[in-house]
N, C-alpha and C. Protein backbone atom coordinates (compact mmCIF):
# COMPACT_ATOMS: atom_id res chain seq x y z
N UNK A 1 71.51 72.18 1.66
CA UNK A 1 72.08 70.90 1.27
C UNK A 1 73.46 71.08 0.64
N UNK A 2 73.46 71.70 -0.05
CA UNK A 2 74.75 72.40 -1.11
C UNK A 2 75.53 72.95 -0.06
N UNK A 3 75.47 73.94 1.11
CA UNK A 3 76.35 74.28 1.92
C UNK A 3 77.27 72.76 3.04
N UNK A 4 76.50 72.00 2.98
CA UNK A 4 76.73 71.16 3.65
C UNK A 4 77.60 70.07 3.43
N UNK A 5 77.50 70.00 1.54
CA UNK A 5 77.92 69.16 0.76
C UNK A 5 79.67 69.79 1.18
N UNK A 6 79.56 71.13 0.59
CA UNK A 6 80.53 71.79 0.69
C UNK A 6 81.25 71.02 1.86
N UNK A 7 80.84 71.80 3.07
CA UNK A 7 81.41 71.68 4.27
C UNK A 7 82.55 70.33 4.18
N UNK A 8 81.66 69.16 3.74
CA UNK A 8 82.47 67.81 3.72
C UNK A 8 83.24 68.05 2.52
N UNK A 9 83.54 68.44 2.05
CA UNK A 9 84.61 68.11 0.84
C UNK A 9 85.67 68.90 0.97
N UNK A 10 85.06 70.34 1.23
CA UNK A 10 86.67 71.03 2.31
C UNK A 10 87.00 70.09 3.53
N UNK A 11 86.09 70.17 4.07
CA UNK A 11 87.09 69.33 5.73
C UNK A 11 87.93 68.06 4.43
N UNK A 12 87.26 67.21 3.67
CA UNK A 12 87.86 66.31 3.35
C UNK A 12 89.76 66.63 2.69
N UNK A 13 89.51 67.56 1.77
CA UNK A 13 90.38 67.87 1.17
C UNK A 13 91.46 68.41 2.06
N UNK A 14 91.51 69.76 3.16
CA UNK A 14 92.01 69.94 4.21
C UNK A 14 92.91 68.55 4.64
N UNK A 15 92.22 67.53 4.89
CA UNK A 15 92.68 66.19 5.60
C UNK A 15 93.81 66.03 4.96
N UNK A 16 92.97 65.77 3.22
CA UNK A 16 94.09 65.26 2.78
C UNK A 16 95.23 65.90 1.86
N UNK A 17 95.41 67.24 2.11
CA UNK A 17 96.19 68.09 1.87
C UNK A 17 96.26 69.19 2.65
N UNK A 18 97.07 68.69 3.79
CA UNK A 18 97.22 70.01 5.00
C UNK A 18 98.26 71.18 4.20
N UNK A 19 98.89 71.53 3.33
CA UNK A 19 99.37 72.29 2.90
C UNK A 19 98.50 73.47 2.00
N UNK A 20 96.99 73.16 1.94
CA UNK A 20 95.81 73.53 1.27
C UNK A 20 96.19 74.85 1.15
N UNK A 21 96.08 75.72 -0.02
CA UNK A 21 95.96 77.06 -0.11
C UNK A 21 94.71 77.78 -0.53
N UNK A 22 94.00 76.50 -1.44
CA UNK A 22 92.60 77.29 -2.20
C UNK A 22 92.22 75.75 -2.39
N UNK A 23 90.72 75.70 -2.67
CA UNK A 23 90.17 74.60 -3.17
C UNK A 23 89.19 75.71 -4.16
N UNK A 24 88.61 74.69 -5.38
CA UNK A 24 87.88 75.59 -6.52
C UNK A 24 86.66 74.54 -6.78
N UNK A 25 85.67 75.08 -7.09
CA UNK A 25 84.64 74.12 -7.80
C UNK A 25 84.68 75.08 -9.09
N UNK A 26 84.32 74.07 -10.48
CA UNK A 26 84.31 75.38 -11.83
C UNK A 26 83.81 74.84 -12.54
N UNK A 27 83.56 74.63 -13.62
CA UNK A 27 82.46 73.92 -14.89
C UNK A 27 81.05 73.95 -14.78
N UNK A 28 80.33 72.99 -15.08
CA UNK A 28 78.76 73.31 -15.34
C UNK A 28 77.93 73.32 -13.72
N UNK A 29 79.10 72.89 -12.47
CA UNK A 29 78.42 72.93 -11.56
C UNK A 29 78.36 74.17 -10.89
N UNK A 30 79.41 74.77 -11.02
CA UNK A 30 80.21 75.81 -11.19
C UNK A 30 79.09 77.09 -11.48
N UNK A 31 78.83 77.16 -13.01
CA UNK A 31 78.17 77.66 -13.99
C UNK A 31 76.60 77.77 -13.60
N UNK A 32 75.75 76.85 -12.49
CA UNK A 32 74.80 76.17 -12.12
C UNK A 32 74.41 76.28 -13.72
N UNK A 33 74.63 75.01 -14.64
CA UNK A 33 74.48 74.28 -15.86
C UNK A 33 74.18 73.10 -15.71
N UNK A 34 74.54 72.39 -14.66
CA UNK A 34 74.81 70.82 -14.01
C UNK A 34 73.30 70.48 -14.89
N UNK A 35 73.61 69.35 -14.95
CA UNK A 35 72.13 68.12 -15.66
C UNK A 35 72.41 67.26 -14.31
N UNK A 36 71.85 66.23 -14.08
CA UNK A 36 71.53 64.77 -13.31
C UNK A 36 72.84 64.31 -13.35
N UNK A 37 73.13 64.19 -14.25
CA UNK A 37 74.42 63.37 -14.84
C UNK A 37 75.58 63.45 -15.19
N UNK A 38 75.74 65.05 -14.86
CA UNK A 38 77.17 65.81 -14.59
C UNK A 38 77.85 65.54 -13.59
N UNK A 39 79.14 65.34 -14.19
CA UNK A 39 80.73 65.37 -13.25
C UNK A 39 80.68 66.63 -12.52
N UNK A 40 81.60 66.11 -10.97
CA UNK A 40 81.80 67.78 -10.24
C UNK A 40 83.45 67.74 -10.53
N UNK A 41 83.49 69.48 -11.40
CA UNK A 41 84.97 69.82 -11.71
C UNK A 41 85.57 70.31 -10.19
N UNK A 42 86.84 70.11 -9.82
CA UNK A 42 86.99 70.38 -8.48
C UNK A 42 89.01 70.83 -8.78
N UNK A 43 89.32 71.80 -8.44
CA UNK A 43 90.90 71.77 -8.32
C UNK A 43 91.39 72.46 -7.40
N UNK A 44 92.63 72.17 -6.47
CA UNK A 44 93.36 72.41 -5.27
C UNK A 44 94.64 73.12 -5.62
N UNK A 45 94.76 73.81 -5.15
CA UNK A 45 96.12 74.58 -5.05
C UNK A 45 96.58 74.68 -3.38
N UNK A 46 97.78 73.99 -3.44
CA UNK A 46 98.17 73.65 -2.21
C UNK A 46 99.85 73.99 -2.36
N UNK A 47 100.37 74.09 -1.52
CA UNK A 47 101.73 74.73 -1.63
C UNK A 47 102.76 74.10 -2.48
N UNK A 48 102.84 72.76 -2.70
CA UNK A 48 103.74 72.19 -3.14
C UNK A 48 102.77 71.36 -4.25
N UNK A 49 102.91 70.29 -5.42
CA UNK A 49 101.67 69.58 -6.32
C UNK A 49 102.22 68.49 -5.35
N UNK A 50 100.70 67.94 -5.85
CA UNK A 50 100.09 66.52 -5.03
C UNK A 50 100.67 65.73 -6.13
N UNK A 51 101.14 64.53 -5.19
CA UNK A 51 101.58 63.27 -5.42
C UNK A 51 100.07 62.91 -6.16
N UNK A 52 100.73 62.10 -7.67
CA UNK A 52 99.61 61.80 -8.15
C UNK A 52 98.68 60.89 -7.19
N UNK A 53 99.29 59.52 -6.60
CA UNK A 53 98.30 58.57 -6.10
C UNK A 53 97.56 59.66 -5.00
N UNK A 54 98.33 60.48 -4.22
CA UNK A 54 97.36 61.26 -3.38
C UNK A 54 96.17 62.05 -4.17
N UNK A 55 96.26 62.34 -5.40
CA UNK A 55 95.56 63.06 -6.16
C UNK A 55 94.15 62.00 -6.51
N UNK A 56 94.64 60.61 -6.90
CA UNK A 56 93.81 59.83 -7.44
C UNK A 56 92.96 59.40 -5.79
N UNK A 57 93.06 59.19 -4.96
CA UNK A 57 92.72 58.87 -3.86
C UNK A 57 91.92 59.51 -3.27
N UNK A 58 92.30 61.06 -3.60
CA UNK A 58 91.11 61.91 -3.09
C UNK A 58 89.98 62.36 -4.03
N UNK A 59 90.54 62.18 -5.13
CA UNK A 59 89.49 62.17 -6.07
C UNK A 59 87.83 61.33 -5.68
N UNK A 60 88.87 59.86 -5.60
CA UNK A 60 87.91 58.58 -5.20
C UNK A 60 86.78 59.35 -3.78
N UNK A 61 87.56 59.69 -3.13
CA UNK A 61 86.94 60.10 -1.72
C UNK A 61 85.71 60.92 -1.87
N UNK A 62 86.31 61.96 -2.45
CA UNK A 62 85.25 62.74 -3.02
C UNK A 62 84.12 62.67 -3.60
N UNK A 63 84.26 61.75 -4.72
CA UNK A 63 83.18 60.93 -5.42
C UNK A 63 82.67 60.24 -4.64
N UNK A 64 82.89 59.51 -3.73
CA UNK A 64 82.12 59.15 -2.74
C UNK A 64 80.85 59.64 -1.71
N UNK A 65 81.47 60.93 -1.04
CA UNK A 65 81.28 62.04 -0.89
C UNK A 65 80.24 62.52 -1.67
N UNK A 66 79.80 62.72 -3.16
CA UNK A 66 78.92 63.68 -3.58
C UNK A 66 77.95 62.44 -4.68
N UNK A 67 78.28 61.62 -4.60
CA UNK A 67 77.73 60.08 -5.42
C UNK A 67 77.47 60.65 -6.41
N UNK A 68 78.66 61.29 -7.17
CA UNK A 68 79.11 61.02 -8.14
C UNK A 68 80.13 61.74 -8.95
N UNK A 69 80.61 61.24 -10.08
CA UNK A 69 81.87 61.49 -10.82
C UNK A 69 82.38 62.83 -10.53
N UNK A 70 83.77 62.58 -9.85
CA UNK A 70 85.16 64.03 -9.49
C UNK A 70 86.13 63.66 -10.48
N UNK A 71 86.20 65.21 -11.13
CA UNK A 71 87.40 65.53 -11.93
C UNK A 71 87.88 66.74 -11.19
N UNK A 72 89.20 66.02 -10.49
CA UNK A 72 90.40 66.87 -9.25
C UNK A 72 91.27 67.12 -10.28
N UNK A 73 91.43 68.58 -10.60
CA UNK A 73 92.60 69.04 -10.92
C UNK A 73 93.51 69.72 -9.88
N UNK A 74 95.04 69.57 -9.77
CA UNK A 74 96.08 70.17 -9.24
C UNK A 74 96.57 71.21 -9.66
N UNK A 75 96.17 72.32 -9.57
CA UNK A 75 96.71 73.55 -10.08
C UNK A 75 97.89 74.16 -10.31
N UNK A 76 98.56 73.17 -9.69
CA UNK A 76 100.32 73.32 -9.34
C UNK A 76 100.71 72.72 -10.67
N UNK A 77 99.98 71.71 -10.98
CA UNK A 77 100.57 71.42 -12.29
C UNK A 77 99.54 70.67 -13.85
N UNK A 78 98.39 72.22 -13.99
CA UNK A 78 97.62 71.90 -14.53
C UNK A 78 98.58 73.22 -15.45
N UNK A 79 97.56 73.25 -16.79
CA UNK A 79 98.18 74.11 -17.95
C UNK A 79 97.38 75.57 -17.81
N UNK A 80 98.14 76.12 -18.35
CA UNK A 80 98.25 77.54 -18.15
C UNK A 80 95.97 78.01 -18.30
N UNK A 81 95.74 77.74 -20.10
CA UNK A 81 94.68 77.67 -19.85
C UNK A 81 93.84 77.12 -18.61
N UNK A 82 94.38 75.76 -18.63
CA UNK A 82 92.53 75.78 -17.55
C UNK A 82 92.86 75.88 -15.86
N UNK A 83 94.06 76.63 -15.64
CA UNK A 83 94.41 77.41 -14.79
C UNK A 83 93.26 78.49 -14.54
N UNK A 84 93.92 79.16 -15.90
CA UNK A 84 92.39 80.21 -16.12
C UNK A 84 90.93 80.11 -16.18
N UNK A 85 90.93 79.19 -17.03
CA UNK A 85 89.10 78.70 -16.83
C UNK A 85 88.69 78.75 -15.60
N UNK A 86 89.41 77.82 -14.53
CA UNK A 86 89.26 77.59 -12.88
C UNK A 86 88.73 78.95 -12.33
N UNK A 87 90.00 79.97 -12.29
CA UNK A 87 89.57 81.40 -11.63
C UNK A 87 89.29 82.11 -12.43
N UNK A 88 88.29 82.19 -13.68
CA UNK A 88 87.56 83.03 -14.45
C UNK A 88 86.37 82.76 -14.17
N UNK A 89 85.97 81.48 -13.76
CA UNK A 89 84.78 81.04 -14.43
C UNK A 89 84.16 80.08 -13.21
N UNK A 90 85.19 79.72 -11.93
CA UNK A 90 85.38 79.06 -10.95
C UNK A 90 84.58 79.91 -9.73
N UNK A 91 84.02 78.96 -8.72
CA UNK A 91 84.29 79.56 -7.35
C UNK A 91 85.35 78.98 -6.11
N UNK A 92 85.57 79.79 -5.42
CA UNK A 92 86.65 79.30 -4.34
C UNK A 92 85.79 78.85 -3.50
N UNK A 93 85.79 77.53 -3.09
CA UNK A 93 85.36 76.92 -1.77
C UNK A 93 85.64 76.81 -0.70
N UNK A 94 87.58 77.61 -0.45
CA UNK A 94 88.06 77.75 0.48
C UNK A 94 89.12 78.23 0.37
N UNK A 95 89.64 78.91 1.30
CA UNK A 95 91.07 79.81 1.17
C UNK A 95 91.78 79.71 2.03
N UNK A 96 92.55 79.14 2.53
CA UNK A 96 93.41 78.96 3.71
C UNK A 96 94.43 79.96 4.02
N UNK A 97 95.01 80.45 2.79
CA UNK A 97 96.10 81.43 3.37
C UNK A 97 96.10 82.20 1.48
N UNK A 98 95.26 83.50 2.25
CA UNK A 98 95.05 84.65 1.01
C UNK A 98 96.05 85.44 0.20
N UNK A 99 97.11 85.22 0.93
CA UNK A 99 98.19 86.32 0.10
C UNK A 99 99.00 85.31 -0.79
N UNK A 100 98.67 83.77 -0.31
CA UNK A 100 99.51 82.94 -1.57
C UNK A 100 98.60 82.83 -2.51
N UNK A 101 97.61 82.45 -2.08
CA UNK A 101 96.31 82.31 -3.45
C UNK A 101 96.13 83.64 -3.82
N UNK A 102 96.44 84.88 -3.41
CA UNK A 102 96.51 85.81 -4.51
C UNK A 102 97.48 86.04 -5.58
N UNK A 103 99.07 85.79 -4.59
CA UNK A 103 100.24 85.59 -5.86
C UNK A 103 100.12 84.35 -6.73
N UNK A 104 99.36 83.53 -6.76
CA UNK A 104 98.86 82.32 -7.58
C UNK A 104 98.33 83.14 -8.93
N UNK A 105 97.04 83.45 -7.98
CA UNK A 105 96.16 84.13 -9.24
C UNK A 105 96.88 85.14 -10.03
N UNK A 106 97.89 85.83 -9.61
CA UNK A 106 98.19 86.85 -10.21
C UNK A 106 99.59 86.19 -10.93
N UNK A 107 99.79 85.50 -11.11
CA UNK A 107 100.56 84.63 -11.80
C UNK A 107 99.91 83.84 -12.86
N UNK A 108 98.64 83.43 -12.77
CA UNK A 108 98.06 82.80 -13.73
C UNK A 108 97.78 83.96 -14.52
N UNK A 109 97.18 84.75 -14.15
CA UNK A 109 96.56 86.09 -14.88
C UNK A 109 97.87 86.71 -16.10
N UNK A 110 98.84 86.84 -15.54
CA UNK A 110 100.18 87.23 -16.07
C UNK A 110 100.45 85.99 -17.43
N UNK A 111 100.67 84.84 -16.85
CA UNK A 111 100.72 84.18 -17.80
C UNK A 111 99.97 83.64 -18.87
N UNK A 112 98.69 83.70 -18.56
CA UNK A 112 97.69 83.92 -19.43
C UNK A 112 97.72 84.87 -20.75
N UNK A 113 97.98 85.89 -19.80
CA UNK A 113 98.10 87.31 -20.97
C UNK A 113 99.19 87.11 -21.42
N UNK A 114 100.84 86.45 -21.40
CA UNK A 114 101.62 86.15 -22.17
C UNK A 114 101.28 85.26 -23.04
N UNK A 115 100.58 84.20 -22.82
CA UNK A 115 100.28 82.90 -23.62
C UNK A 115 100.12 83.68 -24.59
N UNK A 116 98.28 84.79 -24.62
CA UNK A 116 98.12 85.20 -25.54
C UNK A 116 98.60 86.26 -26.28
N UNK A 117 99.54 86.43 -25.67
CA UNK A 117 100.35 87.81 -26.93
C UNK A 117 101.11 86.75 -27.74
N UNK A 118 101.85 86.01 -27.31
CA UNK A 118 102.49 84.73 -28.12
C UNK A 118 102.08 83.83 -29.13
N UNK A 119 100.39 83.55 -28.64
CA UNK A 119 99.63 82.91 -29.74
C UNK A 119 98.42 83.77 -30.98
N UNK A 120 98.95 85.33 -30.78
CA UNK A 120 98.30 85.93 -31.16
C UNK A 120 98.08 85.74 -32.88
N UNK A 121 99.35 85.79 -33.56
CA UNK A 121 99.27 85.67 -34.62
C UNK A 121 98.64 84.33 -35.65
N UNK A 122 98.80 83.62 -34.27
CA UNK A 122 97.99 81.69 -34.74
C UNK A 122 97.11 82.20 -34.89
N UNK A 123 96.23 82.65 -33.73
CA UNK A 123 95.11 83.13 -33.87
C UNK A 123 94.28 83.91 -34.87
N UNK A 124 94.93 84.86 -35.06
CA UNK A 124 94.31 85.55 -36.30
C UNK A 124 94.38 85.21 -37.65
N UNK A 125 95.83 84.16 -37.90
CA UNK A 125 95.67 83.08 -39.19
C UNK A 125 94.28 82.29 -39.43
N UNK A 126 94.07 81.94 -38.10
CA UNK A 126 92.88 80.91 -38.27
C UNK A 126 91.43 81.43 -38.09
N UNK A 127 91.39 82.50 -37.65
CA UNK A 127 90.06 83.29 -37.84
C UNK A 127 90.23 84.51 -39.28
N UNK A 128 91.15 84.14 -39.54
CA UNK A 128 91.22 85.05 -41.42
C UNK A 128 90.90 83.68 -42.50
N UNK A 129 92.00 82.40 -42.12
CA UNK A 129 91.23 81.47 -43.07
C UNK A 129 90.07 80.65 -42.90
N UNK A 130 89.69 80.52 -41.51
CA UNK A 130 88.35 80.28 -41.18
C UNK A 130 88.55 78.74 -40.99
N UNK A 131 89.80 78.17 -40.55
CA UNK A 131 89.84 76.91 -40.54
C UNK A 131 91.24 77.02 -39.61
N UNK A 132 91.31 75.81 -39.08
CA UNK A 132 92.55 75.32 -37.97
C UNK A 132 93.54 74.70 -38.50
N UNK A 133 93.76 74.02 -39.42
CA UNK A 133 94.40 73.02 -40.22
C UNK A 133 94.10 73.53 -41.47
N UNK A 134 95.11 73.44 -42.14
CA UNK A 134 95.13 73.31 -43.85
C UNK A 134 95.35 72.42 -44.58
N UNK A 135 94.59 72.09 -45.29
CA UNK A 135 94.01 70.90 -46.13
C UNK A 135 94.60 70.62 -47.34
């Protein structure tokens, strides 16, 4: 059933982004965590970022598609973190052309590990005072 589901949501996405490089499923469905009543996390990396209304449109489609709630992220212009979450914690549902979705990943990976040399010292402020904010 699940392979099948698949099947339609790549062909769908494909449609509506012929520039497709990777499609991702990632979060609790991801995780197999899903409850009844869980959203499917879903994000595209396609050569150029999607026009938002194209973004919101296929979202809709999708949700249609799996009867019920899609959260489509664009990887082209999502934030560095949940870039990472996606391909840490993500599976690929499809790969259209491997050597760009590898310089992707290896670009997120890179910048990732800069984020955190940069936020290193936040970090260890707030796990020495044991709080995020000071009061």
């Amino acid at each position: 059933m699940r392979m099948m589901q698949d099947k339609k949501l790549i062909d769908a996405v494909r449609k509506a982004a012929p520039n497709l490089i990777a499609f991702y499923r990632f979060g609790s469905q991801a995780k197999g965590e899903a409850r009844p009543e869980s959203d499917v996390d879903l994000a595209i990396l396609a050569a150029a970022p999607c026009a938002p209304e194209r973004l919101s449109a296929l979202r809709e489609e999708l949700a249609v598609l799996l009867h019920r709630d899609v959260d489509l992220v664009d990887l082209r212009t999502a934030s560095t973190v949940l870039r990472m979450q996606v391909l840490a914690h993500g599976e690929c549902l499809a790969s259209a052309q491997a050597l760009a979705r590898e310089r992707f990943e290896d670009m997120v990976y890179s910048s990732y590990a800069r984020l955190n040399e940069e936020r290193r010292g936040i970090l260890d402020d707030i796990r020495a005072r044991g709080v995020v904010y000071a009061g």
